[in-house]
C-alpha atoms as a PDB file:
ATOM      1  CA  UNK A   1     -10.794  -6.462 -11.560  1.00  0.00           C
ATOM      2  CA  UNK A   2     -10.419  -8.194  -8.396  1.00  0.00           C
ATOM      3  CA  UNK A   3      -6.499 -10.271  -7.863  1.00  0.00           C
ATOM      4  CA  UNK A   4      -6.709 -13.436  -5.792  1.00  0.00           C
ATOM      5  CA  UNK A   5      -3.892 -14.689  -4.756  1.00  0.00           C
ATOM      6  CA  UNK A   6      -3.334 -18.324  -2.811  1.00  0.00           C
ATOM      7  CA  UNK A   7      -0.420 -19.247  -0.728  1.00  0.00           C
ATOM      8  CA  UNK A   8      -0.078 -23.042  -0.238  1.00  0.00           C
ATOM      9  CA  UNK A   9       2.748 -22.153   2.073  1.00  0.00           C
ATOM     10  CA  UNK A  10       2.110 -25.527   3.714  1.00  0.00           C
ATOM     11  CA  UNK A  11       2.751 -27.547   0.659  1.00  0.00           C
ATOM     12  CA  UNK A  12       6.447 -26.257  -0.096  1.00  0.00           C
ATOM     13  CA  UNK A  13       9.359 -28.680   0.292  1.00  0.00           C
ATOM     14  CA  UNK A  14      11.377 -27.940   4.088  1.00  0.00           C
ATOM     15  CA  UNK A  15      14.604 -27.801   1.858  1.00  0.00           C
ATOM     16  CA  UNK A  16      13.161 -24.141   0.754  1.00  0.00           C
ATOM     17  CA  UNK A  17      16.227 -22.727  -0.498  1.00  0.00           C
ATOM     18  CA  UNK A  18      15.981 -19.773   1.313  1.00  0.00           C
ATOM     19  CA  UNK A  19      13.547 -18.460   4.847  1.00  0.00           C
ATOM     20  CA  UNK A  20      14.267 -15.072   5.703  1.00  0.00           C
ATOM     21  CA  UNK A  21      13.006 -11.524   6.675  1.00  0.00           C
ATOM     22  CA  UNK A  22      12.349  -8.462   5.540  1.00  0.00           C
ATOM     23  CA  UNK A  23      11.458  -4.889   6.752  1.00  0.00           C
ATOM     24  CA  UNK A  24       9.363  -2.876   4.656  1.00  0.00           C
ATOM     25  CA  UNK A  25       8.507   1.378   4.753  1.00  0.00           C
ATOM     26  CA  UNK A  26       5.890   2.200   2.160  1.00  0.00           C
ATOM     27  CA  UNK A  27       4.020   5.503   1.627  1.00  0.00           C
ATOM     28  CA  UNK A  28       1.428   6.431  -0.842  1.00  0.00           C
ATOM     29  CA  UNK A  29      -0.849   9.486  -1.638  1.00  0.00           C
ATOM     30  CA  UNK A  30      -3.189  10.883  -4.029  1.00  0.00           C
ATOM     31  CA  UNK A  31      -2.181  14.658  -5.287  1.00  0.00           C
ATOM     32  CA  UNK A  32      -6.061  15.034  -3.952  1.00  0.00           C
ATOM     33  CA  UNK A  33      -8.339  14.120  -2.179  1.00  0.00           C
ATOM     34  CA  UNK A  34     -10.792  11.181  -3.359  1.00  0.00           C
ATOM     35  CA  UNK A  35     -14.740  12.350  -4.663  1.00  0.00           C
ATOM     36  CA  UNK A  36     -17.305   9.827  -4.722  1.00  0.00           C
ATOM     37  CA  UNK A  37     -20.672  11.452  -5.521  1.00  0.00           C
ATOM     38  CA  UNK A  38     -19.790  14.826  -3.662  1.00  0.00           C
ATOM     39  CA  UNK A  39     -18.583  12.845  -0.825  1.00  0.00           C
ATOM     40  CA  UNK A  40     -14.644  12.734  -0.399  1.00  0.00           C
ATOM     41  CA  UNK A  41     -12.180  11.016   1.226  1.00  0.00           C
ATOM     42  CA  UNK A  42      -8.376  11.285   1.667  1.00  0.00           C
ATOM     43  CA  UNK A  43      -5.989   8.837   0.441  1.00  0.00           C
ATOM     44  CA  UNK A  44      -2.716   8.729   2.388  1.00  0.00           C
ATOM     45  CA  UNK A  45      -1.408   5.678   3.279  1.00  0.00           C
ATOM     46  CA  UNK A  46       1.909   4.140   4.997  1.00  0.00           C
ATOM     47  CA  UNK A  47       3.463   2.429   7.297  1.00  0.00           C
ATOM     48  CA  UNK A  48       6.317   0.406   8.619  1.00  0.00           C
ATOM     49  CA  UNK A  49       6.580  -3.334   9.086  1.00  0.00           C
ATOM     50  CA  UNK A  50       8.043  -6.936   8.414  1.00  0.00           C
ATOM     51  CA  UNK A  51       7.656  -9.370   6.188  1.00  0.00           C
ATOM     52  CA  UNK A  52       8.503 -13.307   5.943  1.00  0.00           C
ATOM     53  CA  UNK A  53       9.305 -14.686   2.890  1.00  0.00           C
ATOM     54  CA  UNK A  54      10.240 -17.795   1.213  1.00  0.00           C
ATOM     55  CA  UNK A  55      12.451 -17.834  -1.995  1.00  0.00           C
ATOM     56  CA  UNK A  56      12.801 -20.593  -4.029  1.00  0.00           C
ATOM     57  CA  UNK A  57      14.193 -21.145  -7.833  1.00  0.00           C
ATOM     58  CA  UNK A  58      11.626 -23.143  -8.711  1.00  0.00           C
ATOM     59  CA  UNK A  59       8.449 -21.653  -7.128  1.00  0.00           C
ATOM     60  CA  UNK A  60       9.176 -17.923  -7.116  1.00  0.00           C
ATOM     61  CA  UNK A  61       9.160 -15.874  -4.033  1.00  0.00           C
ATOM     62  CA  UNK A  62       6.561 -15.590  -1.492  1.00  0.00           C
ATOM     63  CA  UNK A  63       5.875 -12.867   0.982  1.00  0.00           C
ATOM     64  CA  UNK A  64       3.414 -12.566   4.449  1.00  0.00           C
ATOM     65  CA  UNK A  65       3.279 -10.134   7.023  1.00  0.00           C
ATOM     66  CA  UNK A  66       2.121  -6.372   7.783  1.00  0.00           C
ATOM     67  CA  UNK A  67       2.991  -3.638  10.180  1.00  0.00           C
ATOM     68  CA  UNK A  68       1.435  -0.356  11.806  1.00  0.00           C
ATOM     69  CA  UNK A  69       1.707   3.333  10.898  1.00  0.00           C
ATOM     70  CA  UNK A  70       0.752   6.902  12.503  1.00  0.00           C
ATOM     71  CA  UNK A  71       0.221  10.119  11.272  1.00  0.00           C
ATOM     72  CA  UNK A  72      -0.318  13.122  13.280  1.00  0.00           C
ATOM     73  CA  UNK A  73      -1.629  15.394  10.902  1.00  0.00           C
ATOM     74  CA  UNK A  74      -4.714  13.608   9.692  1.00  0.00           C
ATOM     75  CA  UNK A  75      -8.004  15.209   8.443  1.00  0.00           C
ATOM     76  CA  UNK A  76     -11.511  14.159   7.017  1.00  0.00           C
ATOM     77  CA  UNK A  77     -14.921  15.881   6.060  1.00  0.00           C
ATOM     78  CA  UNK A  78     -17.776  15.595   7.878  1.00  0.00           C
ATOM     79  CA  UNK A  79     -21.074  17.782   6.565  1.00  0.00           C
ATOM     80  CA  UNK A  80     -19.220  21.239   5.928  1.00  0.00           C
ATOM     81  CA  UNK A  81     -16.553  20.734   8.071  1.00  0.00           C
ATOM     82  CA  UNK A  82     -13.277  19.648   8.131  1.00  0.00           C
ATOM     83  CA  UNK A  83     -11.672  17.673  11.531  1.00  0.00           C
ATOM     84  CA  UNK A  84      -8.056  17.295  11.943  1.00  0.00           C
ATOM     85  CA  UNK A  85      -6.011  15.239  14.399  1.00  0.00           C
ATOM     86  CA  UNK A  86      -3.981  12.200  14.679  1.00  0.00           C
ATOM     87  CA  UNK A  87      -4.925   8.586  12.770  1.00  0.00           C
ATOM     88  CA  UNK A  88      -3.156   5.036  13.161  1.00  0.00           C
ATOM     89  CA  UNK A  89      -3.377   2.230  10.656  1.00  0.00           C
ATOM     90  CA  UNK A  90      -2.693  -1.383  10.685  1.00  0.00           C
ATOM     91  CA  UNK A  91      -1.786  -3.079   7.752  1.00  0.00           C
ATOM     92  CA  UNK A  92      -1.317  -6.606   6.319  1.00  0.00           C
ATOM     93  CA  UNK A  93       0.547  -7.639   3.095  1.00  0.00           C
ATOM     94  CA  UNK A  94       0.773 -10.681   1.050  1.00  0.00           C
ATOM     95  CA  UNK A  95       2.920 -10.798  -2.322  1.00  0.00           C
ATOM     96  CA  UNK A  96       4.236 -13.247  -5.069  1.00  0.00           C
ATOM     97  CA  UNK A  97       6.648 -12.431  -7.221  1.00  0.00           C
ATOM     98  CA  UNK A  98       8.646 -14.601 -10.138  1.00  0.00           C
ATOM     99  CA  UNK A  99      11.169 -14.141 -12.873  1.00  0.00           C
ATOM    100  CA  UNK A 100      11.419 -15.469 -16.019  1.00  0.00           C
ATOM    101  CA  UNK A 101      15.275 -15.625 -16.918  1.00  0.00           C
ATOM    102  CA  UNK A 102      15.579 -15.540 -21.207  1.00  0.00           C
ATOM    103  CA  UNK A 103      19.032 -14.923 -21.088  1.00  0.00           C
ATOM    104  CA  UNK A 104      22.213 -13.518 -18.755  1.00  0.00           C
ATOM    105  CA  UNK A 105      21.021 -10.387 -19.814  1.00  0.00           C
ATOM    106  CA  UNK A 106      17.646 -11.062 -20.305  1.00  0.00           C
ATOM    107  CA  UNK A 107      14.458 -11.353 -18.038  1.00  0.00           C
ATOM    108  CA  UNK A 108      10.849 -10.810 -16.818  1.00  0.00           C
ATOM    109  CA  UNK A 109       9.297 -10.342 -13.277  1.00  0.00           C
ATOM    110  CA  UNK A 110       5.671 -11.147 -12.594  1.00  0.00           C
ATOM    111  CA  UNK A 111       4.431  -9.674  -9.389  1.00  0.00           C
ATOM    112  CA  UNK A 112       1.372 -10.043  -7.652  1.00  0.00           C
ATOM    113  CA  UNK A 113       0.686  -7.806  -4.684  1.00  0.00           C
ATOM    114  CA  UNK A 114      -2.188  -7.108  -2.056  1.00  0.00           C
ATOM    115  CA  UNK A 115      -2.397  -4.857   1.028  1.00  0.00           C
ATOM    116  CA  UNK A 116      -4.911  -4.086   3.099  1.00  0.00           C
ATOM    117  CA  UNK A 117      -5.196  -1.192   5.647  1.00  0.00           C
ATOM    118  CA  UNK A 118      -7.257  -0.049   8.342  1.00  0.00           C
ATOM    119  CA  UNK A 119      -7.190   3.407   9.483  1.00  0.00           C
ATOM    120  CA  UNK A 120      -8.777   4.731  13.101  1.00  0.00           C
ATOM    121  CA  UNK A 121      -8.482   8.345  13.734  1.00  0.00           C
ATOM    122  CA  UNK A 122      -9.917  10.713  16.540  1.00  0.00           C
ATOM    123  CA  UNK A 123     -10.557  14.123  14.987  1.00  0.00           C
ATOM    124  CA  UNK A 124     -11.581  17.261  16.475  1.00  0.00           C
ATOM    125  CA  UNK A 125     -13.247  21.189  14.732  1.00  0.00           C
ATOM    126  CA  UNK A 126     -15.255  23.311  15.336  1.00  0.00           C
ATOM    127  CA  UNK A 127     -19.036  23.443  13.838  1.00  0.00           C
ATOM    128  CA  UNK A 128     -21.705  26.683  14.826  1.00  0.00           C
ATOM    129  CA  UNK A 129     -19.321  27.470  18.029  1.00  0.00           C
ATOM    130  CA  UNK A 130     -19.979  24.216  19.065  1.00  0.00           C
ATOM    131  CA  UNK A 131     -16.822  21.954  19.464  1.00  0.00           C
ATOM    132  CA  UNK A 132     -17.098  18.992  17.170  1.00  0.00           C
ATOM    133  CA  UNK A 133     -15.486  14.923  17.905  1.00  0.00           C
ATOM    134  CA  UNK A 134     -15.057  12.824  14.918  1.00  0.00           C
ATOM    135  CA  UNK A 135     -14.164   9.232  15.080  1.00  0.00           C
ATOM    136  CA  UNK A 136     -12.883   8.240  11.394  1.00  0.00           C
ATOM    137  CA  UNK A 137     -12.317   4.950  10.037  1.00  0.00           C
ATOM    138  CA  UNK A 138     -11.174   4.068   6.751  1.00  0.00           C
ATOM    139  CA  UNK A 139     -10.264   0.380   4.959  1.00  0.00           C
ATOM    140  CA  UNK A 140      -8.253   0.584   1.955  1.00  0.00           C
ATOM    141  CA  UNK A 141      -7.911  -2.734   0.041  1.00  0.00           C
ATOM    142  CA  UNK A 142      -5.117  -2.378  -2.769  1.00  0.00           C
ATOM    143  CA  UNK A 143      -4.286  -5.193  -5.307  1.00  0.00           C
ATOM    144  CA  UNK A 144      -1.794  -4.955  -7.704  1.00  0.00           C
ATOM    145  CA  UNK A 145      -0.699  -7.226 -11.018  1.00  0.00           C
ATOM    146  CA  UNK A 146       2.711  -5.723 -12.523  1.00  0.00           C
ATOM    147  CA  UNK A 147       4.893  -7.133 -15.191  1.00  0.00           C
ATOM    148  CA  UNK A 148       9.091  -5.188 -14.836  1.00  0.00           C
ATOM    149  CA  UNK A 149      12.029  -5.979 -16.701  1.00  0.00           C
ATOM    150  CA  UNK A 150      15.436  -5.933 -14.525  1.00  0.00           C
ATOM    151  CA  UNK A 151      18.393  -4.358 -15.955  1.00  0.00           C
ATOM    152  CA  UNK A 152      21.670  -5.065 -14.399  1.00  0.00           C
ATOM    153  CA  UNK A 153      24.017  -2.003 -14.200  1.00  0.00           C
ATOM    154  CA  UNK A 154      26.585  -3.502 -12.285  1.00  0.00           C
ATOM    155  CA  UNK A 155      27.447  -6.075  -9.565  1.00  0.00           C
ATOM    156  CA  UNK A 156      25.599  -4.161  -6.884  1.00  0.00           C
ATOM    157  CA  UNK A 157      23.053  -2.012  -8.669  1.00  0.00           C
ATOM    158  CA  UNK A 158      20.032  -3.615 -10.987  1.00  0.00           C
ATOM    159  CA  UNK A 159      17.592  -1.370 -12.344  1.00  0.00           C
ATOM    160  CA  UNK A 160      13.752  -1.972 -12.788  1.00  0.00           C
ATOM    161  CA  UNK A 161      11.126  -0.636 -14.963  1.00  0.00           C
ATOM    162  CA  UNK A 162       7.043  -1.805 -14.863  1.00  0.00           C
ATOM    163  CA  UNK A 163       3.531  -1.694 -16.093  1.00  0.00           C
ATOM    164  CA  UNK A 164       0.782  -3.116 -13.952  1.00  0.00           C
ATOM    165  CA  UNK A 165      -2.915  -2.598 -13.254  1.00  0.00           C
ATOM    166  CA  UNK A 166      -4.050  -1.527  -9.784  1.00  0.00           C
ATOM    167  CA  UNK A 167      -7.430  -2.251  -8.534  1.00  0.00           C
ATOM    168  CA  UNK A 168      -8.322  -0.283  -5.199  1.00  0.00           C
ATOM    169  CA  UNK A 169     -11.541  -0.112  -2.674  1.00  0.00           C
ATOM    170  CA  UNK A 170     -11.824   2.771  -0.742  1.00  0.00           C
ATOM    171  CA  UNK A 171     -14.508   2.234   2.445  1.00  0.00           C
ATOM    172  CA  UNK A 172     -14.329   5.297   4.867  1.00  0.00           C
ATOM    173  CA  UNK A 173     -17.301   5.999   7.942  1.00  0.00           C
ATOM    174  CA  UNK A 174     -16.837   9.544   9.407  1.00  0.00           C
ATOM    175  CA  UNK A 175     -19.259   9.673  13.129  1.00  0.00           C
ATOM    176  CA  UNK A 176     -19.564  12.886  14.402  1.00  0.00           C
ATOM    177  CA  UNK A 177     -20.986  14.648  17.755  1.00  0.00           C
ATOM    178  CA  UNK A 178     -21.047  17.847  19.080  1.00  0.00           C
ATOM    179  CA  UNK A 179     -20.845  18.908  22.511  1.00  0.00           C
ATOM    180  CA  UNK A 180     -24.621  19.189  22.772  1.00  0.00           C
ATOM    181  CA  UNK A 181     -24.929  15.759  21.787  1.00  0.00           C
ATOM    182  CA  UNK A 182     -26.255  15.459  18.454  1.00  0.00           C
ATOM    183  CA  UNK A 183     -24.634  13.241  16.343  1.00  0.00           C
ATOM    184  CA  UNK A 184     -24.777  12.530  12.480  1.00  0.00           C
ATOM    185  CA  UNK A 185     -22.519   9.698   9.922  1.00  0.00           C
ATOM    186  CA  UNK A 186     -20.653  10.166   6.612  1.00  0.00           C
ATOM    187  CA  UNK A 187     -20.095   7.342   4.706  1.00  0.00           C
ATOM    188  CA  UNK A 188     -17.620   7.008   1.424  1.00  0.00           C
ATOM    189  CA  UNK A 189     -17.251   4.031  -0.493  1.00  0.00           C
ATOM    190  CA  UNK A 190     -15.734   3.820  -4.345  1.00  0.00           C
ATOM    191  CA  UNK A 191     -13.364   1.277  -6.116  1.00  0.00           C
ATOM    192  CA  UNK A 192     -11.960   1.371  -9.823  1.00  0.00           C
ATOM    193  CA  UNK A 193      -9.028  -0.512 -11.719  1.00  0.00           C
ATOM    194  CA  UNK A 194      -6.286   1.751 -13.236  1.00  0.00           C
ATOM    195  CA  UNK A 195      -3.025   1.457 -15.187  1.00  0.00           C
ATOM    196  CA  UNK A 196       0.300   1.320 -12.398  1.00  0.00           C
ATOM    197  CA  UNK A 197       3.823   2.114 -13.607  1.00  0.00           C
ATOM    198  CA  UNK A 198       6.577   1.961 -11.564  1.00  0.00           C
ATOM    199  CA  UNK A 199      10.528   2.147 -11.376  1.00  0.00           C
ATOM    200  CA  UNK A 200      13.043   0.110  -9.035  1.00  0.00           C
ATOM    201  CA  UNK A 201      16.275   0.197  -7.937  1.00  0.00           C
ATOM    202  CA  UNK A 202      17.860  -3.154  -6.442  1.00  0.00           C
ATOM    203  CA  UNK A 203      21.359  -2.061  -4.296  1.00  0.00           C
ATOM    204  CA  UNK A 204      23.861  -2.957  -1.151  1.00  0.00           C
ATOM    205  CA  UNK A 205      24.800  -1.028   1.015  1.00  0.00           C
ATOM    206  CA  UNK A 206      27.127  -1.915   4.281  1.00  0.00           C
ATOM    207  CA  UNK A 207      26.157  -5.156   2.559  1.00  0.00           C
ATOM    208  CA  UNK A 208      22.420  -5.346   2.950  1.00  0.00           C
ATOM    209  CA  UNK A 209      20.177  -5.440   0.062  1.00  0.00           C
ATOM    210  CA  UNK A 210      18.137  -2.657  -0.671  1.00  0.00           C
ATOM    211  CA  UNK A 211      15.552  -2.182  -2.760  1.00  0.00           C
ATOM    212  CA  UNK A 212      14.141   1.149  -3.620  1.00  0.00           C
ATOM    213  CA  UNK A 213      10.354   1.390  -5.663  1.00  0.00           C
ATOM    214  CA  UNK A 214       8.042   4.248  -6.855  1.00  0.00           C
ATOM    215  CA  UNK A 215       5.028   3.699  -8.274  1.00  0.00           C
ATOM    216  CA  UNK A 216       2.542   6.021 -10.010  1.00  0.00           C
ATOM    217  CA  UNK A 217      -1.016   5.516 -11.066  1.00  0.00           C
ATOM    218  CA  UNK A 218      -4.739   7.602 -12.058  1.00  0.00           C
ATOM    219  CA  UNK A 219      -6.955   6.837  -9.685  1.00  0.00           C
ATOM    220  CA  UNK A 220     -10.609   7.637 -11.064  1.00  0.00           C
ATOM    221  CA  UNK A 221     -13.058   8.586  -9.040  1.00  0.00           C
ATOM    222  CA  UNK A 222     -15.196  11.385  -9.865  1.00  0.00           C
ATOM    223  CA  UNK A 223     -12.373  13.728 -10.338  1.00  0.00           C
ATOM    224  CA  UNK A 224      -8.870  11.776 -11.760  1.00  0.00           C
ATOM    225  CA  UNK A 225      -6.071  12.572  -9.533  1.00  0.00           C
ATOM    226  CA  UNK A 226      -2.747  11.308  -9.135  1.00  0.00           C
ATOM    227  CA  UNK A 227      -1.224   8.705  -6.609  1.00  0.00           C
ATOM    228  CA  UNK A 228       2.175   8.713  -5.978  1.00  0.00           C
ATOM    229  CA  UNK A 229       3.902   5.533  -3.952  1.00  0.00           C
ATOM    230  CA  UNK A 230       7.711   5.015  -2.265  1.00  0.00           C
ATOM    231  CA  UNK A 231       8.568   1.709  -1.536  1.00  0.00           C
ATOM    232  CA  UNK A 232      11.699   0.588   0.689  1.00  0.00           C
ATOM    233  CA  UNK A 233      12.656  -2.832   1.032  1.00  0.00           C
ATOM    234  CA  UNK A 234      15.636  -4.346   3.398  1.00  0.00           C
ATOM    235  CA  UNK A 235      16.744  -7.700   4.243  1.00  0.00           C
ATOM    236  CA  UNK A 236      16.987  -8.448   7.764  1.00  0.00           C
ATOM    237  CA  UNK A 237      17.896 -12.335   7.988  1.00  0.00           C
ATOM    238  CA  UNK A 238      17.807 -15.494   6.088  1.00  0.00           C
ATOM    239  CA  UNK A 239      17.230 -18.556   7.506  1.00  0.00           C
END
């Protein structure tokens, strides 16, 4: 299942109720590695970046922007061996999100979420005494459709609780050379749709909204492993 979504940012009225800004920290990864025909691939994602947004009573909320991450303990297969090494990632994020309000106590949040990632990394090992280079690449495309109910435990604290689909694409190119010169490619490719749950926690604190999220999903590939997200949200200005 495949998640478009459109932004007609343009259209909007200038008296948007609210412009601001948001900084966002997310970090996700599988409990293992993903297999794709005997081929694998590691999942481990994150990063650190900002995010406009436009709220509005009427149209829901609206969200555009991305960031950059680095990891220094990266690692990816390539024929029997394993390289290790450092990786950076760019990644871009748009998201929609929109609550349907029964009752003072009651309501409903549709969110609609996609992030994309691309992930360079220059690996080293060792293969037949022969030192090895690696140049990895992987693009990660994840969309997400999840459906919450907020529950308000106080003025300052609102809980949340979800069920969503995910639908991810894995595309990862592995080039390696040894010293002597001979060079060889590993490719990885692999996509599936799975069932997302997640839980929220809205809060202030030194007056600045917070907002905390895990998520957890199956991912199925050829073995079914565990992904486990962390989400943190804060507002940096309104406009």
């Amino acid at each position: 299942m495949r998640i478009f979504i459109f932004f007609l940012v343009f259209s909007l009225p200038v008296q948007a109720e609210v412009w601001g800004l948001d900084t966002v920290f997310n970090f996700s990864k599988t409990e293992q590695s993903l297999i794709f025909n005997g081929s694998s691939a590691r999942y481990k994602l994150g990063g650190i970046g900002l995010l406009g947004k436009y709220q509005s009573k009427n149209y829901g909320n609206f969200f555009v922007g991305g960031g950059l991450g680095y990891s220094p303990n990266e690692s990816a297969s390539f024929l029997s061996v394993t390289a290790s090494g450092s990786a950076t990632s760019v990644f871009k994020q748009i998201a929609y999100d929109y609550q349907l309000q029964f009752s003072d106590s009651m309501a409903l949040n549709f969110q609609l979420n996609h992030r994309d990632y691309d992930i360079e990394g220059d690996l080293k090992g060792v293969i037949n005494n022969q030192s090895l280079s690696v140049d990895a690449s992987s693009r990660f495309k994840l969309n997400e459709l999840i459906l919450s109910i907020p529950i308000r435990v106080n003025q300052r604290n609102t809980l949340e609780f979800g069920v969503g689909l995910i639908n991810w694409q894995i595309d990862a190119t592995a080039k390696g050379q040894l010293e002597s010169g001979i060079s060889a490619k590993t490719f990885v490719e692999g996509s599936a749709t799975d069932p997302l749950f997640m839980l929220g926690l809205q809060t202030k604190l030194l007056d600045t909204q917070l907002i905390f999220t895990y998520k957890n999903s199956k991912f199925s590939a050829d073995e079914e492993t565990a992904m486990h997200e962390i989400l943190v949200t804060a507002k940096v200005a309104s406009f």
